[in-house]
Protein backbone atom coordinates (compact mmCIF):
# COMPACT_ATOMS: atom_id res chain seq x y z
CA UNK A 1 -1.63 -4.37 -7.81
CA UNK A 2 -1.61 -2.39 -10.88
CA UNK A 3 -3.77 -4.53 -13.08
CA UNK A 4 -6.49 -3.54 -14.03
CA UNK A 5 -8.52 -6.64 -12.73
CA UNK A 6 -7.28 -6.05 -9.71
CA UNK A 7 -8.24 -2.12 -9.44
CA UNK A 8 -11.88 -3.54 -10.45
CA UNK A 9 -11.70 -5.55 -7.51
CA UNK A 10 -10.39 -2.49 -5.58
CA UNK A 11 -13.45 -0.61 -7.00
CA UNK A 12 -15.74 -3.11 -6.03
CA UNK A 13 -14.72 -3.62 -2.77
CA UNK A 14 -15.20 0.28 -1.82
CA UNK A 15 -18.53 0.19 -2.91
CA UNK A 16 -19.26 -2.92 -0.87
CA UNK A 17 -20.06 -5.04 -3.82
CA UNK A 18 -16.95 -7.64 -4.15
CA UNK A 19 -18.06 -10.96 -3.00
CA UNK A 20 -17.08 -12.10 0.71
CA UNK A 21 -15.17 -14.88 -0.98
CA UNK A 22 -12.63 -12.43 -2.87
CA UNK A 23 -12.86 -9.31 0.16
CA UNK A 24 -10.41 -11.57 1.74
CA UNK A 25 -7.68 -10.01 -0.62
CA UNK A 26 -7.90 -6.61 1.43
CA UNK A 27 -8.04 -8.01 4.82
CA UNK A 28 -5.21 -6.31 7.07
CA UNK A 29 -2.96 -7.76 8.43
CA UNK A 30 -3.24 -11.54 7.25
CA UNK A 31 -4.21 -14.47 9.19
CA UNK A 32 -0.57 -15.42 11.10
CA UNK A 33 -1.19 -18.65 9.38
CA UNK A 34 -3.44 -19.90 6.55
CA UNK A 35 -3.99 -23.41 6.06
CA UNK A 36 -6.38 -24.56 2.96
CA UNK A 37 -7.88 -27.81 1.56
CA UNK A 38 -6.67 -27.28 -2.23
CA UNK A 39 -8.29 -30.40 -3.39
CA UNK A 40 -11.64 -29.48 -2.26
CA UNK A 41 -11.13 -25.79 -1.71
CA UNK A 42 -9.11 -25.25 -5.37
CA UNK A 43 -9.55 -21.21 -4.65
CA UNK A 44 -8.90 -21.15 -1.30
CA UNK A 45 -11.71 -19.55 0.32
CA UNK A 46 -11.86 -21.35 3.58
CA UNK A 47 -9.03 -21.06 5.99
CA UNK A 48 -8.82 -24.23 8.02
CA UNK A 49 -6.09 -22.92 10.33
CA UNK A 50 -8.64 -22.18 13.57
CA UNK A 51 -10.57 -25.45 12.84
CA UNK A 52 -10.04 -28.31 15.49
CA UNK A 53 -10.16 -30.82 13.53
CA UNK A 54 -7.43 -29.83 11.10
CA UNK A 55 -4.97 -29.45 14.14
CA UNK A 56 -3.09 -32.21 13.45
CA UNK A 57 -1.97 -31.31 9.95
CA UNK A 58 -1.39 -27.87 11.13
CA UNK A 59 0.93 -29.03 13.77
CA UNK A 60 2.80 -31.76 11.40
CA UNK A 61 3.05 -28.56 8.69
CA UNK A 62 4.71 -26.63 11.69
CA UNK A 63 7.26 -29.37 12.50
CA UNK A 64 8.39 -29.93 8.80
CA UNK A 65 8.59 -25.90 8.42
CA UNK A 66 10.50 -25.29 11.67
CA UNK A 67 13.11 -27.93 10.25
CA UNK A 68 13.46 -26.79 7.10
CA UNK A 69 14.13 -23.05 8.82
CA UNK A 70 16.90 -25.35 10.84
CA UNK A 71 18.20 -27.27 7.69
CA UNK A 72 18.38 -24.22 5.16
CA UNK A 73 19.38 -21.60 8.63
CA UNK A 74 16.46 -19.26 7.55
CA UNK A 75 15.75 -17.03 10.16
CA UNK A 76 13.57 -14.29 10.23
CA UNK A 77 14.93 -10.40 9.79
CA UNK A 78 15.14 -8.52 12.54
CA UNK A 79 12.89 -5.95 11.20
CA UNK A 80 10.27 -6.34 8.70
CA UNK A 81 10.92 -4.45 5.37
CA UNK A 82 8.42 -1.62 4.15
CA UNK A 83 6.66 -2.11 0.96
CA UNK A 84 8.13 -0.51 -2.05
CA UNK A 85 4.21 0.80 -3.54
CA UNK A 86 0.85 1.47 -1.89
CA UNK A 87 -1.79 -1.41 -1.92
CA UNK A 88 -4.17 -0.05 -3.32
CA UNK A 89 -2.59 1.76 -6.03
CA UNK A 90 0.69 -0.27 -7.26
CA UNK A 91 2.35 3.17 -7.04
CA UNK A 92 6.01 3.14 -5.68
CA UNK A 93 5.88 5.11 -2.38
CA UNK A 94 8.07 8.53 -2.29
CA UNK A 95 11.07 6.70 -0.89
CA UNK A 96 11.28 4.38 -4.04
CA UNK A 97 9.82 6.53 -6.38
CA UNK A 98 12.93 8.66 -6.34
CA UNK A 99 15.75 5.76 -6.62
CA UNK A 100 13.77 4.36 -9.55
CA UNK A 101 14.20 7.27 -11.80
């Protein structure tokens, strides 16, 4: 976030000249799942997880992740936890700007 590639894509993307391919990095909130064809996708542009005909994989991904949440007893917090720094900015937010001086 506080890179300075990444506050040219920030720039960009205000003006409305970031390419669809990268605006993806500022959609809110995220997909609930993402699923992507690395091999022929290498920068994972497309997300595959609302095609039909990558159900399948989907659903075997699914199984294998819902055991390993059984095998390693991950479970999910109660509550999500706030980000530490603004999006857009890589600044710490108030609340952690204080404990980190």
């Amino acid at each position: 976030m506080r890179s300075i590639t990444y506050q040219a894509m920030v720039s960009l993307h205000e003006q409305g000249l970031l390419a669809p391919e990268h605006s993806s990095t500022f959609r809110a909130p995220r997909p609930r799942e993402e699923l992507y064809d690395v091999k022929n996708d290498p920068y994972s542009f497309r997300n595959l997880s609302q095609d039909a005909e990558h159900e399948g994989v989907l659903g075997e991904l699914r199984a294998v992740l819902d055991e390993w949440k059984v095998e390693t007893e991950d479970i999910a917090p109660p509550e999500r936890r706030l980000d530490m720094f603004y999006r857009k900015t890589g600044e710490f937010l108030p609340r952690y700007k204080e404990r980190r001086q």
